[in-house]
Protein backbone atom coordinates (compact mmCIF):
# COMPACT_ATOMS: atom_id res chain seq x y z
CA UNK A 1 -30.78 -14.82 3.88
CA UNK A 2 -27.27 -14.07 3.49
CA UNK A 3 -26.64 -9.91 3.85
CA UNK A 4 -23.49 -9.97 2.04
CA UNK A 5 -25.45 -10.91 -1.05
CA UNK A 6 -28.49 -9.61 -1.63
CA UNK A 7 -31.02 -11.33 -3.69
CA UNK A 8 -32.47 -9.33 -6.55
CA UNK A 9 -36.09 -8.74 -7.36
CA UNK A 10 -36.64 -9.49 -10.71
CA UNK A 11 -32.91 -9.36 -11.51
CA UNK A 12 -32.59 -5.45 -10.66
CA UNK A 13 -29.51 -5.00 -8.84
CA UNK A 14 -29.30 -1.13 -9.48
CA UNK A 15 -31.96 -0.19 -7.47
CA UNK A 16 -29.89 -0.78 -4.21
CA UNK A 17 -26.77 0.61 -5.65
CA UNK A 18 -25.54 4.21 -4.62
CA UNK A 19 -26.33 7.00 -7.16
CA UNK A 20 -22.67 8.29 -8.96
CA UNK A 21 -22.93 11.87 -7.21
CA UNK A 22 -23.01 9.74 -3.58
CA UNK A 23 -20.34 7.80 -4.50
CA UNK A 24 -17.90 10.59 -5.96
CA UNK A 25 -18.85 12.96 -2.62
CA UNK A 26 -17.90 10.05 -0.96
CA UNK A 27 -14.16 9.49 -2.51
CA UNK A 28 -13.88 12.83 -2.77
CA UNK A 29 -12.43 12.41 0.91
CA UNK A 30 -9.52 10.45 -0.12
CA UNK A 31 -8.86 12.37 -3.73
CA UNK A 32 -5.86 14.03 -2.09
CA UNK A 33 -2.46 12.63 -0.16
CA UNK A 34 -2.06 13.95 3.10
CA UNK A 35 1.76 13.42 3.39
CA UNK A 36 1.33 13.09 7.42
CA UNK A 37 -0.85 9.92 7.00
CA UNK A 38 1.94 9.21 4.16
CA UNK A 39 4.69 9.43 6.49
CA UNK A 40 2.92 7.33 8.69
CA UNK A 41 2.42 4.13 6.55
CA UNK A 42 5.93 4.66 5.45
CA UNK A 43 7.37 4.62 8.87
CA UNK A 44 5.06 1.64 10.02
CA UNK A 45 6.38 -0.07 6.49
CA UNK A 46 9.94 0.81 7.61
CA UNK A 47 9.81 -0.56 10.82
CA UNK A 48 8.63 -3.73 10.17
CA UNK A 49 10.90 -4.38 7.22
CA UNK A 50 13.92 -3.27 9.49
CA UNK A 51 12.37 -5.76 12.41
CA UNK A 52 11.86 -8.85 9.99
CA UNK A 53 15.52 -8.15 8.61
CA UNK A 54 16.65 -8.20 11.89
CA UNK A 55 14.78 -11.20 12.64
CA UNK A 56 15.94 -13.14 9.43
CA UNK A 57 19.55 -11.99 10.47
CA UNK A 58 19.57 -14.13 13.85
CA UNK A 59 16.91 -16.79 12.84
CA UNK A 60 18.04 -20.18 14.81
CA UNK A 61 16.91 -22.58 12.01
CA UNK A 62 15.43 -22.88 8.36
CA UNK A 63 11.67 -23.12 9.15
CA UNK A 64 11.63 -19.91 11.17
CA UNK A 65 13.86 -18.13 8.56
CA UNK A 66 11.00 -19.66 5.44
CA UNK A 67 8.78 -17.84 7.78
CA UNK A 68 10.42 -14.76 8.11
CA UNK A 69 10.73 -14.95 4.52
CA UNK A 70 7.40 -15.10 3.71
CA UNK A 71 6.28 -12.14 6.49
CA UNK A 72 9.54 -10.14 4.34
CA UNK A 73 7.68 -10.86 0.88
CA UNK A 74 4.64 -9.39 1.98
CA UNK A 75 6.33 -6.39 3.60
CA UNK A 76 8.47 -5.76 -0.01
CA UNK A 77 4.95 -6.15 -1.76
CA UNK A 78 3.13 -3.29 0.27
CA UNK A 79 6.66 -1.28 0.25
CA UNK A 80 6.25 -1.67 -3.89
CA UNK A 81 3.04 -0.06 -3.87
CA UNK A 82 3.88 2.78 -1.78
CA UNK A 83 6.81 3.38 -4.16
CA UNK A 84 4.56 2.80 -7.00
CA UNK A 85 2.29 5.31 -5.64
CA UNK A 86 5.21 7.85 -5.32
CA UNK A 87 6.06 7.19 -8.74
CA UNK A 88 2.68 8.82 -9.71
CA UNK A 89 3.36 11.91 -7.58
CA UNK A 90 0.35 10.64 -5.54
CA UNK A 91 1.34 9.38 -2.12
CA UNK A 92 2.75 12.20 -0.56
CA UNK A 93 1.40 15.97 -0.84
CA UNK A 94 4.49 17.22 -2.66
CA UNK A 95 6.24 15.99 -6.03
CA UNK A 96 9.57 16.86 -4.91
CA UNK A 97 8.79 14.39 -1.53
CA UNK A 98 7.82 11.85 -3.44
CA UNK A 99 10.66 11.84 -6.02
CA UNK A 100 12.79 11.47 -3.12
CA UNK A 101 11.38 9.10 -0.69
CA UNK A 102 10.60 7.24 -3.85
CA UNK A 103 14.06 7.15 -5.32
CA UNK A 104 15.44 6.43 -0.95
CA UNK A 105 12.51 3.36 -1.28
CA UNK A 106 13.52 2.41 -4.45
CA UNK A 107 17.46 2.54 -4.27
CA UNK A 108 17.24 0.76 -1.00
CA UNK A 109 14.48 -2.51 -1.96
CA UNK A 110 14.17 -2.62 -5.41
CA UNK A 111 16.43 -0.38 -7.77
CA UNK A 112 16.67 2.93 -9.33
CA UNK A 113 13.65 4.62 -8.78
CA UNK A 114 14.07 6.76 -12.27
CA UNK A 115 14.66 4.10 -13.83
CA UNK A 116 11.26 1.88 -13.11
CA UNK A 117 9.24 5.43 -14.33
């Protein structure tokens, strides 16, 4: 049998689920930003986009710049959802930190961070 999907008895799936209460003291964990794990997804984020710039900067040929390219998309998509997350005040610990990285992320990849919100 395959343990990724268990088979139902009689079609009753909720048997095996989690009650709410174990689920919600579970999450509860993550309900707040800690703006030192914050800071440290943002300067991991940073560091690669800086590297792949760098990298599409002195690329030799076309293939290994479509590549970069593609590694840069991906980087810009997970640097939009940090900035998204800032936009709801909920990535960092502080409004006033977020606003600002935000509007830094923002100004710098995609635009005026006042103006997406």
């Amino acid at each position: 049998m395959d343990q990724a999907r268990p088979q139902a008895q009689n079609g009753d799936f909720k048997k095996d689920l989690p009650s709410k209460t174990a689920v919600y003291e579970h999450v509860q964990k993550y309900a707040k930003p800690c703006s030192w794990t914050a800071a440290w997804w943002l300067i991991q984020t940073m560091a690669l986009w800086g590297v792949l710039n760098a990298a599409a900067f002195f690329c030799p040929n076309y293939w290994m710049a479509t590549i970069v390219a593609g590694l840069m998309s991906l980087v810009r998509l997970r640097l939009f959802i940090l900035y998204h997350d800032m936009g709801h005040n909920s990535f960092f610990g502080t409004d006033k930190l977020n606003q600002r990285v935000g509007y830094f992320i923002g100004s710098l990849v995609f635009g005026d961070f006042f103006f997406y919100w």
